[in-house]
N, C-alpha and C. Protein backbone atom coordinates (compact mmCIF):
# COMPACT_ATOMS: atom_id res chain seq x y z
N UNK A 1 1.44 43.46 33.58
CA UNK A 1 0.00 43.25 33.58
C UNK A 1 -0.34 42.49 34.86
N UNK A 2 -1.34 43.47 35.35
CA UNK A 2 -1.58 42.49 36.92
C UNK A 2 -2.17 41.12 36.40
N UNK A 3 -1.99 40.08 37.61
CA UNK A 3 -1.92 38.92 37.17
C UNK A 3 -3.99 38.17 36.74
N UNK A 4 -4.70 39.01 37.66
CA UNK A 4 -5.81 39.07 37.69
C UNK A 4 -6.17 39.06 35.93
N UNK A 5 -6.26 40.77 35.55
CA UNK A 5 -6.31 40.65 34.10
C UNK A 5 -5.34 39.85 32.93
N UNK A 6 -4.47 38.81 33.23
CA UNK A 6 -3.88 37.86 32.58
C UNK A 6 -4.27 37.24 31.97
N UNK A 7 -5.05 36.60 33.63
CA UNK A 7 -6.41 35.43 33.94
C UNK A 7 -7.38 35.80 32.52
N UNK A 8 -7.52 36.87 32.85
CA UNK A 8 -8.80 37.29 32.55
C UNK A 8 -9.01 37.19 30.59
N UNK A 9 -7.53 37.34 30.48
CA UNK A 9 -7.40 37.77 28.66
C UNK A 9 -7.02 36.10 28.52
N UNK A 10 -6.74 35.37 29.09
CA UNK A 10 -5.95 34.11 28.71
C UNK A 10 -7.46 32.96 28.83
N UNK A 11 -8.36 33.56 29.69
CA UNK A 11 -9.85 33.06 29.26
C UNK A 11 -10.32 33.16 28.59
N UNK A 12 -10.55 34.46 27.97
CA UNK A 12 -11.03 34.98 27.02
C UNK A 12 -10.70 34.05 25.60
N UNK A 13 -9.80 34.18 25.69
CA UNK A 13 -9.05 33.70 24.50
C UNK A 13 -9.22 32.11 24.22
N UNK A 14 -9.25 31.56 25.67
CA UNK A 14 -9.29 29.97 25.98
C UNK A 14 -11.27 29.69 25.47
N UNK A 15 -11.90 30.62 25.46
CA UNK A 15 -13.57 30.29 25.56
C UNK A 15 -13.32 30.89 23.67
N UNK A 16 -13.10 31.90 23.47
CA UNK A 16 -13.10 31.83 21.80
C UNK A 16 -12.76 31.16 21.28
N UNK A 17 -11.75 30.49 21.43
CA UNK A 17 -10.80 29.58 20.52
C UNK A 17 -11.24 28.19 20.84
N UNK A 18 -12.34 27.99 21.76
CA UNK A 18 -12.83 26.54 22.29
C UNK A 18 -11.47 25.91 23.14
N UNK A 19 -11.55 24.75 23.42
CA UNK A 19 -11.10 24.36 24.83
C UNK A 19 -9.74 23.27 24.07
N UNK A 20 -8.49 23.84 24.68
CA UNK A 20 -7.51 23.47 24.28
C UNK A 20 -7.23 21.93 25.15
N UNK A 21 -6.97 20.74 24.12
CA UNK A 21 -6.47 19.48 24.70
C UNK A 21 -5.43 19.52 24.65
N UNK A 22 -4.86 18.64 26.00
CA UNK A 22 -3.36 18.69 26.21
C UNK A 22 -2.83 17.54 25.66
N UNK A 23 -1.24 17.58 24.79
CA UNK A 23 -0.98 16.36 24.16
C UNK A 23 -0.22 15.92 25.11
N UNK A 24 -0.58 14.35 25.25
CA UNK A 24 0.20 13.49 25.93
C UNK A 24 0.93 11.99 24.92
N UNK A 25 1.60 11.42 25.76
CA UNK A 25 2.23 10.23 25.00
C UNK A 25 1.35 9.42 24.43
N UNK A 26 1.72 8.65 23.52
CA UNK A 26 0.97 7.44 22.94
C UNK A 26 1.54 6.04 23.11
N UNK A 27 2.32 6.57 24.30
CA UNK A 27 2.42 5.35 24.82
C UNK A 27 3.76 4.71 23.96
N UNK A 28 4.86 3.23 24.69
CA UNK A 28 6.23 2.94 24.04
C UNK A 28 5.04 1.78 22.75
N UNK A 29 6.00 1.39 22.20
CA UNK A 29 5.85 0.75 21.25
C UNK A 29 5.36 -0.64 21.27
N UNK A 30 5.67 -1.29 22.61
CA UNK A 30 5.10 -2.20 22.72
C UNK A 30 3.24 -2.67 23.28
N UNK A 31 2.55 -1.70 22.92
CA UNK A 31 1.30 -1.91 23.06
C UNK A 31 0.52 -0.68 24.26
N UNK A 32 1.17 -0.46 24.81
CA UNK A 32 0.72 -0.04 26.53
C UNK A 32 -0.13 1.26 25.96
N UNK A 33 -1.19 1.27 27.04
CA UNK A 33 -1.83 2.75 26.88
C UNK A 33 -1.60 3.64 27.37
N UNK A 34 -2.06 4.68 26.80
CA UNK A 34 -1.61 6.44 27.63
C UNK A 34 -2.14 6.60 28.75
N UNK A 35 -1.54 7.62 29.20
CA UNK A 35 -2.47 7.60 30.47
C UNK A 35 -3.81 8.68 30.54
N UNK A 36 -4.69 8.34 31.35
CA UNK A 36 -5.53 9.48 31.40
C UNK A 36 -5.29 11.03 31.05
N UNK A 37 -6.15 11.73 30.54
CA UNK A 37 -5.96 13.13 30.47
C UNK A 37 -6.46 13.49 31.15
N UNK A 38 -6.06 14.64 32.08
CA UNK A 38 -6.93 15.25 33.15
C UNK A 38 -8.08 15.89 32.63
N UNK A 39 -8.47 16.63 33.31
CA UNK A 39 -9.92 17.42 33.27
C UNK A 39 -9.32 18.59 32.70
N UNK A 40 -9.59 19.32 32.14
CA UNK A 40 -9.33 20.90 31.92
C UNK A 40 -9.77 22.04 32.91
N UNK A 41 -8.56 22.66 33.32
CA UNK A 41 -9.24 23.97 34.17
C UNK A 41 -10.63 24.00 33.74
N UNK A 42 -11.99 25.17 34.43
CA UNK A 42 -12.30 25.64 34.37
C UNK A 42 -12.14 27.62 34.33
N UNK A 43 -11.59 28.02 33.22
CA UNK A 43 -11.67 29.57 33.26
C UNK A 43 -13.19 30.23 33.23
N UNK A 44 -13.00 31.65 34.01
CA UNK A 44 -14.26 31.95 33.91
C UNK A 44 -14.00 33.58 33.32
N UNK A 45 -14.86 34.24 32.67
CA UNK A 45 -14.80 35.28 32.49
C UNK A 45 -15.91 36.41 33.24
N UNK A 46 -14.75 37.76 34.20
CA UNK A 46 -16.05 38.03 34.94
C UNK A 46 -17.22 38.62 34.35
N UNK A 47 -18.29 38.27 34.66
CA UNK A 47 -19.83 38.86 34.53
C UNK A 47 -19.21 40.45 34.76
N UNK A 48 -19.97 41.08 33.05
CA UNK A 48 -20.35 42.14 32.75
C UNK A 48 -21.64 42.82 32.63
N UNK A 49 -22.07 43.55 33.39
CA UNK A 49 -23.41 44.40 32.97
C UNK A 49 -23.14 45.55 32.41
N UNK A 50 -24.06 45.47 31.23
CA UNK A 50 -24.00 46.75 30.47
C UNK A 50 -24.90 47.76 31.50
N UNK A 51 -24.55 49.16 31.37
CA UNK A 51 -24.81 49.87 33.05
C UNK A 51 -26.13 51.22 32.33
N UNK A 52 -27.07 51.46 32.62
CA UNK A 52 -28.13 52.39 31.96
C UNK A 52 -27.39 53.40 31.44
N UNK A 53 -26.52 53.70 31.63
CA UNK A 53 -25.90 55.16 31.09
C UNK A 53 -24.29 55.00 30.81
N UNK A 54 -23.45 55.57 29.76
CA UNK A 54 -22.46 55.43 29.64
C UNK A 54 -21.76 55.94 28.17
N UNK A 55 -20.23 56.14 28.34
CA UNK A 55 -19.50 56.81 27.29
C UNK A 55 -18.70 55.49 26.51
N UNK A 56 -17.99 55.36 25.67
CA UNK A 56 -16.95 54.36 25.16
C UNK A 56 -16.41 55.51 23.58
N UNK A 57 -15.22 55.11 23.24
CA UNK A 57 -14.72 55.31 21.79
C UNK A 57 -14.40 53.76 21.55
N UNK A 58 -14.83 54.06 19.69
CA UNK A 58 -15.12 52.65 19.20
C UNK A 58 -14.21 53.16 18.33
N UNK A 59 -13.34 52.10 18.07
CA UNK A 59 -12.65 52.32 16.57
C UNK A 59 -12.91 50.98 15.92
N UNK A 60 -13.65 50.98 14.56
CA UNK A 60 -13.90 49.71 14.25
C UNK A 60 -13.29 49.78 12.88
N UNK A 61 -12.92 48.62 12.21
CA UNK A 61 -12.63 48.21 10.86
C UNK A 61 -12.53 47.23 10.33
N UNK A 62 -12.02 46.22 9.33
CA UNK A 62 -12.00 45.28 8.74
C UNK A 62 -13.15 45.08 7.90
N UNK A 63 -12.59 44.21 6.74
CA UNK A 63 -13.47 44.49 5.55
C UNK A 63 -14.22 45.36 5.33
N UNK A 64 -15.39 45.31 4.44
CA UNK A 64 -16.10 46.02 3.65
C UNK A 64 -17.54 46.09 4.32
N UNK A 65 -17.09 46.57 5.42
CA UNK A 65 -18.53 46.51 6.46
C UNK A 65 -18.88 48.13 6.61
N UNK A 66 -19.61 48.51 6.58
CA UNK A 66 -20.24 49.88 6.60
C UNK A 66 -19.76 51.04 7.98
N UNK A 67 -19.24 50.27 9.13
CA UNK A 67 -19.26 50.81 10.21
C UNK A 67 -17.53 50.93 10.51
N UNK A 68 -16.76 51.93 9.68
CA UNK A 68 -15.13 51.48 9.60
C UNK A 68 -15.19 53.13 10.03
N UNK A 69 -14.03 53.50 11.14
CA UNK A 69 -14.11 54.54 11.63
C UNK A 69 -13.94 54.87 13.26
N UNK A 70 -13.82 55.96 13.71
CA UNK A 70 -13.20 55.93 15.50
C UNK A 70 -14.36 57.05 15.59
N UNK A 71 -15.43 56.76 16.49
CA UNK A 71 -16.84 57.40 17.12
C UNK A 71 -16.43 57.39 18.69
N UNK A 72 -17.28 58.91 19.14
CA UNK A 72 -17.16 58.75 20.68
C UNK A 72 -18.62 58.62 20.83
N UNK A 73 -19.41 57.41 21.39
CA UNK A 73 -20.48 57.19 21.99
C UNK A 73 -21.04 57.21 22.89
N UNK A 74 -22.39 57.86 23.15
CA UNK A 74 -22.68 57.82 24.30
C UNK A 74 -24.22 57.13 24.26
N UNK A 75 -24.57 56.23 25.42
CA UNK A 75 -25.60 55.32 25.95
C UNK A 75 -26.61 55.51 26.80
N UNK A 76 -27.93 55.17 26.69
CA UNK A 76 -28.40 55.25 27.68
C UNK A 76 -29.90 54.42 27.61
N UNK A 77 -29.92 53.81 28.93
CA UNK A 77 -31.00 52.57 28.63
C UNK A 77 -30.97 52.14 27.37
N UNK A 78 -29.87 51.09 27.04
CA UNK A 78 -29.27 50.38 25.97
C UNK A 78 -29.66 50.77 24.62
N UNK A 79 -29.68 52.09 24.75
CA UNK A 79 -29.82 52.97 23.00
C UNK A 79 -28.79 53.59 23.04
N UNK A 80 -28.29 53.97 21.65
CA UNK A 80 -27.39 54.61 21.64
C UNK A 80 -28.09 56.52 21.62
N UNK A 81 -27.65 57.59 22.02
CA UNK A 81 -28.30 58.68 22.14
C UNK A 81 -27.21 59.50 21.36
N UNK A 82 -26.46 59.44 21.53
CA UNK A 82 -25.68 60.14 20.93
C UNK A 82 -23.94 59.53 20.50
N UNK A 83 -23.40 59.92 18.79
CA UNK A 83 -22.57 59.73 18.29
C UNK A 83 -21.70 60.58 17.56
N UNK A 84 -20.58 60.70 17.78
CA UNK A 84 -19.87 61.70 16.74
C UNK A 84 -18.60 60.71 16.77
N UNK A 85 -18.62 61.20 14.76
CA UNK A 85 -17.33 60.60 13.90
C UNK A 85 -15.86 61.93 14.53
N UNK A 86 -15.42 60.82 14.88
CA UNK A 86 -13.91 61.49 14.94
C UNK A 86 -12.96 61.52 14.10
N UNK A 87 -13.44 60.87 12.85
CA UNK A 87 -12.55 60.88 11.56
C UNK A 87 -13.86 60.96 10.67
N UNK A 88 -12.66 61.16 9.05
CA UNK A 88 -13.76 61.53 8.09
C UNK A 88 -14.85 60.29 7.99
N UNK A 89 -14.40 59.25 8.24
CA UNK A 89 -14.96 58.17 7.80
C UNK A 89 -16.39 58.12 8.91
N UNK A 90 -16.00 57.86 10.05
CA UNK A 90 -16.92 58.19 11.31
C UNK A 90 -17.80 59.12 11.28
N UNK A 91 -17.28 59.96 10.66
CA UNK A 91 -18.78 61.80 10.10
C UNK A 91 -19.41 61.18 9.07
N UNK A 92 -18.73 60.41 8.12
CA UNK A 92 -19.92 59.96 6.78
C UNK A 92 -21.17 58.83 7.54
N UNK A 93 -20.06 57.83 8.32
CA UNK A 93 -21.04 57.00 8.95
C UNK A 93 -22.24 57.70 9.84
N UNK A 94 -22.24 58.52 10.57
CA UNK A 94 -23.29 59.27 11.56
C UNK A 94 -23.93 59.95 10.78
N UNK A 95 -23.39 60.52 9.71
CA UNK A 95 -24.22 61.73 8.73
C UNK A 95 -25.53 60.72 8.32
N UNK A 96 -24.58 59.26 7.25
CA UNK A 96 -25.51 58.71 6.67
C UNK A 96 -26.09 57.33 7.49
N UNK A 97 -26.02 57.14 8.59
CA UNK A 97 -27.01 55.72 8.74
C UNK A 97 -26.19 55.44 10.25
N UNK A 98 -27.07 56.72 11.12
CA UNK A 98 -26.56 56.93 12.43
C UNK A 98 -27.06 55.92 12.95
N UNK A 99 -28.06 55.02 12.97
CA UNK A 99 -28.56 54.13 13.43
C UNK A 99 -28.13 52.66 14.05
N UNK A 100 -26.59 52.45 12.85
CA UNK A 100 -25.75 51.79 12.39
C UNK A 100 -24.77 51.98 14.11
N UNK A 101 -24.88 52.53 14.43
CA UNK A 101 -23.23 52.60 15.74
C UNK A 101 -24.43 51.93 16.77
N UNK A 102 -23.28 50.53 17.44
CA UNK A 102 -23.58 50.20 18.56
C UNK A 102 -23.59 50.54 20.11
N UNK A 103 -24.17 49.98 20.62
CA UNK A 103 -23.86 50.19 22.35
C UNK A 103 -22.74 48.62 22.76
N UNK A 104 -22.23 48.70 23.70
CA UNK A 104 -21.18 47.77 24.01
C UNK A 104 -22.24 46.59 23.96
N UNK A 105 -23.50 46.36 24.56
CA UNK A 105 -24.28 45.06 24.30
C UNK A 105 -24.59 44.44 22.87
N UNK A 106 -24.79 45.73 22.03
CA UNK A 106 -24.84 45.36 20.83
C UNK A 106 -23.15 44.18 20.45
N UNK A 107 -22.45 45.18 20.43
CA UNK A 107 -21.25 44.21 19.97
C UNK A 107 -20.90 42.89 20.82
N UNK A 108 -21.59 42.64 22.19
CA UNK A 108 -21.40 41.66 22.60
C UNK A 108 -22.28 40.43 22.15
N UNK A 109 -23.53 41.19 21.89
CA UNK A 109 -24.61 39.96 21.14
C UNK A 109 -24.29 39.51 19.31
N UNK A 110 -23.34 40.38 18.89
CA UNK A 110 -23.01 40.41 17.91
C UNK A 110 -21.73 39.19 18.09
N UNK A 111 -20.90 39.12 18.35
CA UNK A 111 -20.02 38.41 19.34
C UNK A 111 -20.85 36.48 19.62
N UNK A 112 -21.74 37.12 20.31
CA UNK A 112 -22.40 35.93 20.84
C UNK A 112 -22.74 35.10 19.45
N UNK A 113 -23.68 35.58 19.01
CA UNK A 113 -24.18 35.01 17.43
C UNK A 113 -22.81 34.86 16.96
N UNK A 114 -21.95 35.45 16.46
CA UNK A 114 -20.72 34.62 15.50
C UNK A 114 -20.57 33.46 16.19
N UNK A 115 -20.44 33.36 17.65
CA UNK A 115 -19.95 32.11 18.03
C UNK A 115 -21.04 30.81 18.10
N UNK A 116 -22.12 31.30 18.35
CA UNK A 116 -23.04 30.42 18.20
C UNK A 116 -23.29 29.88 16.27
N UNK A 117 -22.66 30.52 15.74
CA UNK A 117 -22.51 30.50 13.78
C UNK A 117 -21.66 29.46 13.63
N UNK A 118 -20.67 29.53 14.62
CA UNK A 118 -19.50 28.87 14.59
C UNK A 118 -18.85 29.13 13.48
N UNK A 119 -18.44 30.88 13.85
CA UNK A 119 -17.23 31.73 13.21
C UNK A 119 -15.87 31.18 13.26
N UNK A 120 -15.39 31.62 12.28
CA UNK A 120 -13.64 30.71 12.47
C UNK A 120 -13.27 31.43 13.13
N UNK A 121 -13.20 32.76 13.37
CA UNK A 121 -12.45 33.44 14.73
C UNK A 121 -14.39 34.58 15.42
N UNK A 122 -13.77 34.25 16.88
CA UNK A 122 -14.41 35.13 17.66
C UNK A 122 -14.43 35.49 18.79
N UNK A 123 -13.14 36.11 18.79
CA UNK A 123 -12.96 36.29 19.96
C UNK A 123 -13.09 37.95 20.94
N UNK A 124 -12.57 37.98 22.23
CA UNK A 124 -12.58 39.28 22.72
C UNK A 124 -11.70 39.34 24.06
N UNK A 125 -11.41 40.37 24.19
CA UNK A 125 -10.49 40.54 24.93
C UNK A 125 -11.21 41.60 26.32
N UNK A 126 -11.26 41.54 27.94
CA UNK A 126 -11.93 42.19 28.08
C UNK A 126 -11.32 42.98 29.23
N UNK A 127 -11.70 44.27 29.93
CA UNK A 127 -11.05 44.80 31.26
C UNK A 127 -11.33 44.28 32.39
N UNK A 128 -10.51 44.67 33.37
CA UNK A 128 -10.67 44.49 34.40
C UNK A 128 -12.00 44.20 34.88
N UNK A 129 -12.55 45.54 34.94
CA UNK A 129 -14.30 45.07 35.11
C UNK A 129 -15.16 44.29 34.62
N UNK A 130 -14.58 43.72 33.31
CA UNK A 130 -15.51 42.71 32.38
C UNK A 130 -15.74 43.45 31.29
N UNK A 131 -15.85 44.37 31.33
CA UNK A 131 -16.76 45.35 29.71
C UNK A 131 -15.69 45.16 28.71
N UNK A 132 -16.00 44.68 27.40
CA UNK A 132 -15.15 44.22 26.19
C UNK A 132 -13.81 45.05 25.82
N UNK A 133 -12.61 45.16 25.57
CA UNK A 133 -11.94 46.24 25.36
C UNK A 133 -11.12 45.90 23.63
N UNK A 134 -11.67 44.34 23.17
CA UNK A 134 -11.49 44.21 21.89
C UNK A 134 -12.01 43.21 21.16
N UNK A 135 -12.83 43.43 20.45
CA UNK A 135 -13.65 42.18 20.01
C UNK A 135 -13.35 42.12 18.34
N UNK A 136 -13.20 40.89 17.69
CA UNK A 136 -12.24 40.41 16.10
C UNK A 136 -13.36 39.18 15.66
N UNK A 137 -13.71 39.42 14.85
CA UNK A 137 -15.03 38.70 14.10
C UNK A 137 -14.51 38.28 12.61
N UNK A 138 -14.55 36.92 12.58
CA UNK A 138 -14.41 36.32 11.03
C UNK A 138 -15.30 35.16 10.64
N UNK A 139 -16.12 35.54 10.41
CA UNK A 139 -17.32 34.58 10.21
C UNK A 139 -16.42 33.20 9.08
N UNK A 140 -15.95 33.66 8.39
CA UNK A 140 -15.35 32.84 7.36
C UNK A 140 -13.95 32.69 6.94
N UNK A 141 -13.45 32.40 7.52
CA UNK A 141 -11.76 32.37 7.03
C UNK A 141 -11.27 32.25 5.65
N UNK A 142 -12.24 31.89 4.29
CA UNK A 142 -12.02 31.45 3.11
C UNK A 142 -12.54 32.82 2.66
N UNK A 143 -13.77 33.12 3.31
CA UNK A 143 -14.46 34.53 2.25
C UNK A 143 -13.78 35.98 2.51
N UNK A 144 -13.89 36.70 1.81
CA UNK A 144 -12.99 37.98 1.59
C UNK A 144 -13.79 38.98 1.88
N UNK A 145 -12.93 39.76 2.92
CA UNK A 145 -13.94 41.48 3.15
C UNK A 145 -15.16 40.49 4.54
N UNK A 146 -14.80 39.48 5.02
CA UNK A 146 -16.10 39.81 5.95
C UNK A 146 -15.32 39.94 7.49
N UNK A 147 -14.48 40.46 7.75
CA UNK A 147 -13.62 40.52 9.20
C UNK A 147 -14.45 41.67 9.37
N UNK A 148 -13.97 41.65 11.06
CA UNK A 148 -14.50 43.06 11.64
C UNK A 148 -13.50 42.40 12.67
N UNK A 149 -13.33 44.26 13.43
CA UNK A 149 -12.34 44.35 15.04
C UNK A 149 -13.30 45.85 15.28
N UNK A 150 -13.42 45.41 16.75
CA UNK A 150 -13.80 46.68 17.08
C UNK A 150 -12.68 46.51 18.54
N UNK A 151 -12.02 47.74 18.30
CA UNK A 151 -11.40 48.33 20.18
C UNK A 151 -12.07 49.19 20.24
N UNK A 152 -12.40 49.51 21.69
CA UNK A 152 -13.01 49.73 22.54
C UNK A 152 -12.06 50.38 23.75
N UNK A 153 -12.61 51.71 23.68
CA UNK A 153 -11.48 52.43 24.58
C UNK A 153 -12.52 54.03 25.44
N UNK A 154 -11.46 54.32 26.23
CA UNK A 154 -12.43 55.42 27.16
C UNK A 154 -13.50 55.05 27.59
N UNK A 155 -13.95 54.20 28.10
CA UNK A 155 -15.24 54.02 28.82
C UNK A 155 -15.45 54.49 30.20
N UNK A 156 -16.73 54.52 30.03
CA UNK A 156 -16.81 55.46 31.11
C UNK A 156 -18.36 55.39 31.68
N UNK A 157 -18.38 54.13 32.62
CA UNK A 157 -19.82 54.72 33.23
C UNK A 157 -20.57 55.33 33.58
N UNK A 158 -21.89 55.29 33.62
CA UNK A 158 -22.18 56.93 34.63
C UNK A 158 -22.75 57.90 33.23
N UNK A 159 -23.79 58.75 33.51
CA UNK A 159 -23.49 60.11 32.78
C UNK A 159 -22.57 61.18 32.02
N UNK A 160 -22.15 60.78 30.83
CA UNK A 160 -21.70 61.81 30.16
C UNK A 160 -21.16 63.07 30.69
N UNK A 161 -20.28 63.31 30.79
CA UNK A 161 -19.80 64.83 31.05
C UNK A 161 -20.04 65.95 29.72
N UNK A 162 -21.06 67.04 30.32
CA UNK A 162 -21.32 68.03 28.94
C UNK A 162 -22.33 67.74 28.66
């Protein structure tokens, strides 16, 4: 893995999971204090624009969420225009409540709000370019059936081919 996208997933991970403190000594026994903790890197994750036009396959699942299934999507001026289920599950979803499949902004504002909820997990994993390539949602670690993962694969800026 080039070292760039390392960076890039080891931020990711460092901004979901909130900001890891480093353990240091507590010092010998006879009274003395620790020493300072440094500052924490700053990681950054690069700026993504969602782009007027574009392709992605979504495979999403976890719990008992309505949208479980692998769709090839296509975008444009941040609507979705067109969807097809690539499994049975993905044809019931588009048949019945096509409305329901996101655009990559959707799942990122979706994303955003868990973390601003202060979800027990919310994280994402993203490409090279920035655009999401896996995003894992658990609003509740105690409650049952509310996870979601969506990967995120084939993307493809630009106009649709066909």
């Amino acid at each position: 893995m080039p070292a760039q996208a390392l960076l890039r997933r080891t931020a990711a991970l460092l901004l979901a999971g909130g900001v890891l403190t480093p353990v240091t000594a507590c010092g010998d026994d006879t009274g003395g204090t620790a020493a300072p903790r440094p500052e924490a890197p700053v990681l950054t994750v690069p700026a993504w624009t969602e782009p007027a036009a574009y392709t992605y396959t979504l495979t999403s699942g976890g719990g008992e969420r309505s949208l479980i299934g692998t769709f090839r999507v296509t975008v444009r001026d941040g609507r979705v225009t067109d969807a097809t289920g690539l499994d049975d599950s993905a044809r019931r979803v588009v048949r019945r409540l096509p409305g329901q499949i996101p655009t990559l902004g959707d799942l990122l504002r979706e994303l955003d709000q868990a973390r601003r909820d202060h979800a027990d997990t919310a994280e994402a994993e993203y490409a090279d370019d920035g655009h999401p390539v896996r995003i894992v949602l658990d609003r509740d670690a105690d409650a049952l059936d509310d996870e979601a993962e969506y990967v995120i694969g084939g993307y493809e800026p630009g106009p649709a081919a066909g």
